[in-house]
Protein backbone atom coordinates (compact mmCIF):
# COMPACT_ATOMS: atom_id res chain seq x y z
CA UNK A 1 140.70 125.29 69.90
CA UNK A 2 141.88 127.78 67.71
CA UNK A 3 139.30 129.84 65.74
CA UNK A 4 140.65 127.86 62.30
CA UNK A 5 142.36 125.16 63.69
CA UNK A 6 140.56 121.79 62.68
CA UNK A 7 140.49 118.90 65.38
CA UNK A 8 143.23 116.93 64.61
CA UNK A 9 145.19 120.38 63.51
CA UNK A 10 144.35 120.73 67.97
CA UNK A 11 145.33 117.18 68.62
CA UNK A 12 148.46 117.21 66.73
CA UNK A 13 149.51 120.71 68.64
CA UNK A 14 148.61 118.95 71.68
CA UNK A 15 151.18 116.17 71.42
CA UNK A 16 153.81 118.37 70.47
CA UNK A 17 153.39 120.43 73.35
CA UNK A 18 153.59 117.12 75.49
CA UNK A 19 156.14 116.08 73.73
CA UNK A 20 158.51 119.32 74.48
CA UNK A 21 157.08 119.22 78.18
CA UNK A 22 158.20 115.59 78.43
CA UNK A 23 161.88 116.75 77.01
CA UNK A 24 161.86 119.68 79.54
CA UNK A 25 160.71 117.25 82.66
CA UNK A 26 163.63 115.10 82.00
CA UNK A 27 166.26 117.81 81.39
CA UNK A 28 165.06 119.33 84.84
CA UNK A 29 165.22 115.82 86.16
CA UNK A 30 168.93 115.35 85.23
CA UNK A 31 169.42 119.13 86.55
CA UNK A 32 167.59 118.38 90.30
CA UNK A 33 165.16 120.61 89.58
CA UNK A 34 162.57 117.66 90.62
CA UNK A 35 159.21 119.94 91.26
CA UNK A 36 160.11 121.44 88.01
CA UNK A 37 160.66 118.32 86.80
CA UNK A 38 157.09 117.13 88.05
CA UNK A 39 155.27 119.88 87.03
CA UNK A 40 155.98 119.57 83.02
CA UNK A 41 155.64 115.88 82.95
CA UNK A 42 152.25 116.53 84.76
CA UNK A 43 151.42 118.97 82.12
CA UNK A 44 153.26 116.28 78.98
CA UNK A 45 150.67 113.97 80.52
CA UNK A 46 147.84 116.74 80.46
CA UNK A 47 148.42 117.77 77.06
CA UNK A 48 148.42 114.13 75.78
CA UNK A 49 144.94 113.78 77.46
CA UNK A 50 143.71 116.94 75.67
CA UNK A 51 144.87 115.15 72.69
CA UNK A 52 143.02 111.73 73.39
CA UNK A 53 140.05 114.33 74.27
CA UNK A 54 140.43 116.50 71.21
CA UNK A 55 140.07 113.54 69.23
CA UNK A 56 136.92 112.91 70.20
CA UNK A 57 135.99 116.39 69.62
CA UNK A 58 135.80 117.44 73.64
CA UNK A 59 137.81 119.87 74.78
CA UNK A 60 137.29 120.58 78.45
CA UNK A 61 138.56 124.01 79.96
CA UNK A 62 139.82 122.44 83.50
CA UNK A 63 142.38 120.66 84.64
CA UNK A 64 139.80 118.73 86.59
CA UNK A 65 137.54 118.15 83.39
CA UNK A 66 140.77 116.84 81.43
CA UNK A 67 141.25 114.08 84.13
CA UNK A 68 137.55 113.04 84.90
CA UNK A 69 136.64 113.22 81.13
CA UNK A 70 139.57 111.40 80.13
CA UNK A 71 138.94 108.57 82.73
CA UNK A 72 134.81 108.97 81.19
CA UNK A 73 135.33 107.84 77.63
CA UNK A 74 138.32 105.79 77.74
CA UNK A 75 138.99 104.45 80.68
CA UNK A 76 135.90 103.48 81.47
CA UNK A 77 135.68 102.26 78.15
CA UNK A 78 138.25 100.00 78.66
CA UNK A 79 140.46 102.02 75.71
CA UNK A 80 143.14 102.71 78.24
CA UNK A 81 144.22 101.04 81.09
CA UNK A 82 142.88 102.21 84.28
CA UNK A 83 146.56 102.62 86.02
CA UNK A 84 146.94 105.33 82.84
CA UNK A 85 143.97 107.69 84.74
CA UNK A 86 145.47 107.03 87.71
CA UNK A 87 148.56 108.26 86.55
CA UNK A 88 147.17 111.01 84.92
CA UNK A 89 145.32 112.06 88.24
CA UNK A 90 148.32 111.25 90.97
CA UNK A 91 150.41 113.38 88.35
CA UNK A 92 148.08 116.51 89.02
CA UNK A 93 147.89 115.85 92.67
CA UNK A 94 151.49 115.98 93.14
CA UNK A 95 151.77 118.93 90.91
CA UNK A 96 149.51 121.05 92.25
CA UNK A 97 151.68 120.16 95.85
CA UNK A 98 154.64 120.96 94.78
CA UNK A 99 153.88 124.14 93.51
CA UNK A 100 151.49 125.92 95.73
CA UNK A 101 152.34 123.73 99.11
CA UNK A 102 155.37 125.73 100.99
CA UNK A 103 156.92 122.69 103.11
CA UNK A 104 156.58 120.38 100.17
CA UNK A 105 159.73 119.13 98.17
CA UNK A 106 159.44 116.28 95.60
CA UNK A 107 162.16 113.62 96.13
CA UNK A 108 164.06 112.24 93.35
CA UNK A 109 162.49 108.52 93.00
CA UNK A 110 159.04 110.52 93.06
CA UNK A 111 159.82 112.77 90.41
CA UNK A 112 161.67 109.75 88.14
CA UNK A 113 158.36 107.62 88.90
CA UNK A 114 156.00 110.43 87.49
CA UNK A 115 158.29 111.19 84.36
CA UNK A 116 158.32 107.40 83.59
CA UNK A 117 154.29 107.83 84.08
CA UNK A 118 154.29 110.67 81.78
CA UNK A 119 156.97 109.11 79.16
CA UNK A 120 154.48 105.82 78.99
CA UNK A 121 151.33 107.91 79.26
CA UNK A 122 152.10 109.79 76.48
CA UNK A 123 153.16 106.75 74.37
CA UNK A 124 149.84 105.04 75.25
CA UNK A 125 147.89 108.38 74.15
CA UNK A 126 149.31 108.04 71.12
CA UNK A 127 148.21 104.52 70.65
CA UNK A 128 144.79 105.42 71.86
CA UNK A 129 144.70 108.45 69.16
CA UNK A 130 146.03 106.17 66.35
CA UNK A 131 143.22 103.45 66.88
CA UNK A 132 140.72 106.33 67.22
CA UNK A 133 142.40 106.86 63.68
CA UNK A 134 141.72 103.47 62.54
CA UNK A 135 138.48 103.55 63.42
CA UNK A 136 137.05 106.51 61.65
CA UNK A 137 136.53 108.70 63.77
């Protein structure tokens, strides 16, 4: 978090980060650039977690913390569907393949399946941050 920034000031720069990775995933989509393609809708669908997680005034500092703390307090919760931590977690998986792994090369349909993850992920974070809204906090 910034040194001023207030939470939702973070949460708001969060989703519009995921937002522009989401945008970028697609364009490299419709360019073949497919690991490229699955590495910013992994991190549209990492940002929107930091979001949820900023909301809640967490802020964890791995990419591992992001994923286990977001499945903590809301999936577990039962605010988000469990397929969305699964999601979240396959996402970073296949990321973290395709970018270090030398012999691996994302297909098409897997790359079009994660940025469909990522576009509903992100809509669903939003819907999880607007009832956190609601609800005071």
């Amino acid at each position: 978090m910034g040194s001023n920034s207030t939470p939702e000031e973070v949460v708001q720069a969060h989703l519009r980060k995921a937002k522009r990775f989401l945008q970028a995933a697609k364009s490299l989509l419709e360019d073949d650039f497919y690991e490229d393609s699955v590495n910013r809708a992994y991190y549209a669908m990492f940002h929107a977690a930091k979001a949820c997680l900023a909301k809640e005034d967490l802020f964890p500092k791995t990419h591992a913390g992001v994923v286990s703390e977001f499945g903590r307090v809301f999936v577990l919760k039962d605010e988000a569907d469990e397929k969305l931590g699964k999601s979240l977690s396959e996402a970073k998986e296949e990321r973290e393949d395709s970018d270090y792994e030398a012999f691996v090369e994302v297909e098409e349909k897997e790359a079009e399946k994660i940025l469909n993850d990522a576009r509903n992920f992100l809509k669903e974070s939003e819907k999880i941050i607007e009832k956190t809204k609601k609800s005071g906090k």
